[in-house]
N, C-alpha and C. Protein backbone atom coordinates (compact mmCIF):
# COMPACT_ATOMS: atom_id res chain seq x y z
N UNK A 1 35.04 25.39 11.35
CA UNK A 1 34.48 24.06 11.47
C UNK A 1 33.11 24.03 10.79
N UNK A 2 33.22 22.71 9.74
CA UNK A 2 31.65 23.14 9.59
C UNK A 2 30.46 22.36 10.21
N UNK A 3 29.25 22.66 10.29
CA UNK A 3 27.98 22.42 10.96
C UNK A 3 27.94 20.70 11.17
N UNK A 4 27.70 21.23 12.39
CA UNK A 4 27.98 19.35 13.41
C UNK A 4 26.10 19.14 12.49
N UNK A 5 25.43 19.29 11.96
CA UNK A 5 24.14 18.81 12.01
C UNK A 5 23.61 19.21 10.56
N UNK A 6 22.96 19.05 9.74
CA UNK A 6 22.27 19.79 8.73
C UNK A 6 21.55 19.22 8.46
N UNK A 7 20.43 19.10 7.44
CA UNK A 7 19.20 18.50 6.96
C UNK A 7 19.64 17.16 6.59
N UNK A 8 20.67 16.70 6.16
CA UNK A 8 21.49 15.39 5.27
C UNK A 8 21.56 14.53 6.73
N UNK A 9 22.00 15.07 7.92
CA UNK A 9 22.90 14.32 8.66
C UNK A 9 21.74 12.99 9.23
N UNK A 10 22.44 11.67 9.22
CA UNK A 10 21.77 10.69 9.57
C UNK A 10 22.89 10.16 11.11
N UNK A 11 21.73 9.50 11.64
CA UNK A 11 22.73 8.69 12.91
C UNK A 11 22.77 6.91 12.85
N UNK A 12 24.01 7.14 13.53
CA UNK A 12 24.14 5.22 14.09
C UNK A 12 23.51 4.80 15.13
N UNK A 13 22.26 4.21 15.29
CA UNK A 13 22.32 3.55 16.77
C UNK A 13 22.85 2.59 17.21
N UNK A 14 23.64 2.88 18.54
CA UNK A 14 24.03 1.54 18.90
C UNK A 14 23.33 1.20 19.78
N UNK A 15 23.27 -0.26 19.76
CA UNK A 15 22.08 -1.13 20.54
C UNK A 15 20.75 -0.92 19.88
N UNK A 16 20.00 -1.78 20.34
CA UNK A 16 18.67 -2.05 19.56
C UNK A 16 17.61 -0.59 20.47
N UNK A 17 17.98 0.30 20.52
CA UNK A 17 16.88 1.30 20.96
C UNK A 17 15.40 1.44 20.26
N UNK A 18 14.43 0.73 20.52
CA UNK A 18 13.24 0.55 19.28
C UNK A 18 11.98 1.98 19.56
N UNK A 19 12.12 2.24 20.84
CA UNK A 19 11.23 3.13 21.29
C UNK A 19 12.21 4.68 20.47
N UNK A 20 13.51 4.89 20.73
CA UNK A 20 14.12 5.78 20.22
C UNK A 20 14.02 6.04 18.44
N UNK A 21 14.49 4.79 18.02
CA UNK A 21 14.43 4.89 16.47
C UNK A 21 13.48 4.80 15.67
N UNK A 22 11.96 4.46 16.61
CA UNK A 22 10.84 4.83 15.83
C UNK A 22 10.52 6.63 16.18
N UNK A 23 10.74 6.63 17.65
CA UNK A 23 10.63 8.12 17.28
C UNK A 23 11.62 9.26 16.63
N UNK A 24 12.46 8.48 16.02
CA UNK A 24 13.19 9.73 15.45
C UNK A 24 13.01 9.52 13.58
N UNK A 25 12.30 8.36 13.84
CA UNK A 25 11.14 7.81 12.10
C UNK A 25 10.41 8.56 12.19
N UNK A 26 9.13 8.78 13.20
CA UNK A 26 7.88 9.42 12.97
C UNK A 26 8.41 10.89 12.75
N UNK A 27 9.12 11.51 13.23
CA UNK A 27 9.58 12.92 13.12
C UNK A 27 10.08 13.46 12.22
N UNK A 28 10.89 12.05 11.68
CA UNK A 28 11.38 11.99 9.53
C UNK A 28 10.47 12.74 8.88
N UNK A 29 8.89 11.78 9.33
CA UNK A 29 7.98 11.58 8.28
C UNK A 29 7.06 13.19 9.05
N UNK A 30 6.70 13.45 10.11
CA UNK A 30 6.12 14.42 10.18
C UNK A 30 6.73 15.74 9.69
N UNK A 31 8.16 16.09 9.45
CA UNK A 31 8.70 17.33 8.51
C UNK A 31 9.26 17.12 7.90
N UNK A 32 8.94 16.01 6.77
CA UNK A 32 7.90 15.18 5.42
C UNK A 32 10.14 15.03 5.07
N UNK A 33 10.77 14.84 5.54
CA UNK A 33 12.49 14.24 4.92
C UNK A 33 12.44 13.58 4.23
N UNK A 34 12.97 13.70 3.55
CA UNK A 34 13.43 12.42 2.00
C UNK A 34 14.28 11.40 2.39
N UNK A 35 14.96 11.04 3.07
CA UNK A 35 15.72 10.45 3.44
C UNK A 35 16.00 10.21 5.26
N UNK A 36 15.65 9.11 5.34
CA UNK A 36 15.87 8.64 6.97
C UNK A 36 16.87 8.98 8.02
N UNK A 37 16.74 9.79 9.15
CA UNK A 37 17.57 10.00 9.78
C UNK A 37 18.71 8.67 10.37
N UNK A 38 17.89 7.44 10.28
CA UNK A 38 18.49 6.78 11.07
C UNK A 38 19.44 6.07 9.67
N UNK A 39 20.34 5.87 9.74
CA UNK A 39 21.49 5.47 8.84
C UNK A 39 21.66 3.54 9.28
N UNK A 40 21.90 3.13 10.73
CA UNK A 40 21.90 1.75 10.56
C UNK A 40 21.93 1.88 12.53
N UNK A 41 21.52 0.32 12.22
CA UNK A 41 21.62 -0.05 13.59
C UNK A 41 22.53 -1.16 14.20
N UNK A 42 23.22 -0.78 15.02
CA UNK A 42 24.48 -1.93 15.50
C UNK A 42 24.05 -2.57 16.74
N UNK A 43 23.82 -3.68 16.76
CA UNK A 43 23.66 -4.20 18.16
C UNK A 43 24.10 -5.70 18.41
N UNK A 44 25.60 -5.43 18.53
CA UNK A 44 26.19 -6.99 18.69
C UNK A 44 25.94 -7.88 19.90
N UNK A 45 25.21 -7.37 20.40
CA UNK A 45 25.04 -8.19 21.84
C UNK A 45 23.39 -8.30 21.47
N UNK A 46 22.27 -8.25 20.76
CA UNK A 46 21.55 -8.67 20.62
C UNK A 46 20.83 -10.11 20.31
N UNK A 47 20.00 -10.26 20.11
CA UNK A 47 19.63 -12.02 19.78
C UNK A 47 19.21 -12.11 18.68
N UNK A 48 18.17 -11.08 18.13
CA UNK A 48 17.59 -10.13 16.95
C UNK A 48 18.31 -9.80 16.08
N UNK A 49 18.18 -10.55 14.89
CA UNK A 49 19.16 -9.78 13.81
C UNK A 49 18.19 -8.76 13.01
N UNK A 50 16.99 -8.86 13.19
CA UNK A 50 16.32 -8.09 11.70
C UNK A 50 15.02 -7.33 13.09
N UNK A 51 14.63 -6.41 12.98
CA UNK A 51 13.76 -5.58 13.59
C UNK A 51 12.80 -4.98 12.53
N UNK A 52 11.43 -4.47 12.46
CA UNK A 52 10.81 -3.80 11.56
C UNK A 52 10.50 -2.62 12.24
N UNK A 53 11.04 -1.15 11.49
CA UNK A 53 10.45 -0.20 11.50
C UNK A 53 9.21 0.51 10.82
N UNK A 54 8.60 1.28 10.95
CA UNK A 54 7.85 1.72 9.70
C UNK A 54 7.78 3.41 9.83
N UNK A 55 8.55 3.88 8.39
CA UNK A 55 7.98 5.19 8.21
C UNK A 55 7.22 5.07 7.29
N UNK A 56 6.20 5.58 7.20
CA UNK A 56 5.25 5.60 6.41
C UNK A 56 5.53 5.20 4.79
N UNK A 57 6.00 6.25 3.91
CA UNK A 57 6.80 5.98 2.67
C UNK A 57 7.54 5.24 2.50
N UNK A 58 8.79 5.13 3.52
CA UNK A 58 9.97 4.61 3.39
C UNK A 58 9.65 3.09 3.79
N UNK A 59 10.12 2.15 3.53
CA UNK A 59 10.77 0.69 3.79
C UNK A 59 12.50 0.55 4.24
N UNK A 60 12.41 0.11 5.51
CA UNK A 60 13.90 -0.09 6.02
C UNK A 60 14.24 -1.45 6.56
């Protein structure tokens, strides 16, 4: 089997978790990743269609 995890792997959140998906931004940017862990966010029961994150470099 190969590796459930590696440097590439990004996640889905479901639901609007904002406290979660900024901290798993700042942690992107503190062991400096090229690419965002967080892949997209699903939250059909929300009211919110658009949320702002900020990693530093990145725009999402």
């Amino acid at each position: 089997m190969e590796k459930l995890y590696t440097k590439d792997t990004q996640a889905i959140f479901w639901n609007n978790n904002k406290t979660a998906i900024q901290r798993m931004l700042d942690y992107d940017y503190t062991i400096q990743r090229k690419t965002p862990s967080v892949a997209a966010i699903v939250a059909p029961t929300s009211g919110n269609k658009f949320e702002k994150f900020s990693l530093v470099q990145m725009k999402l």
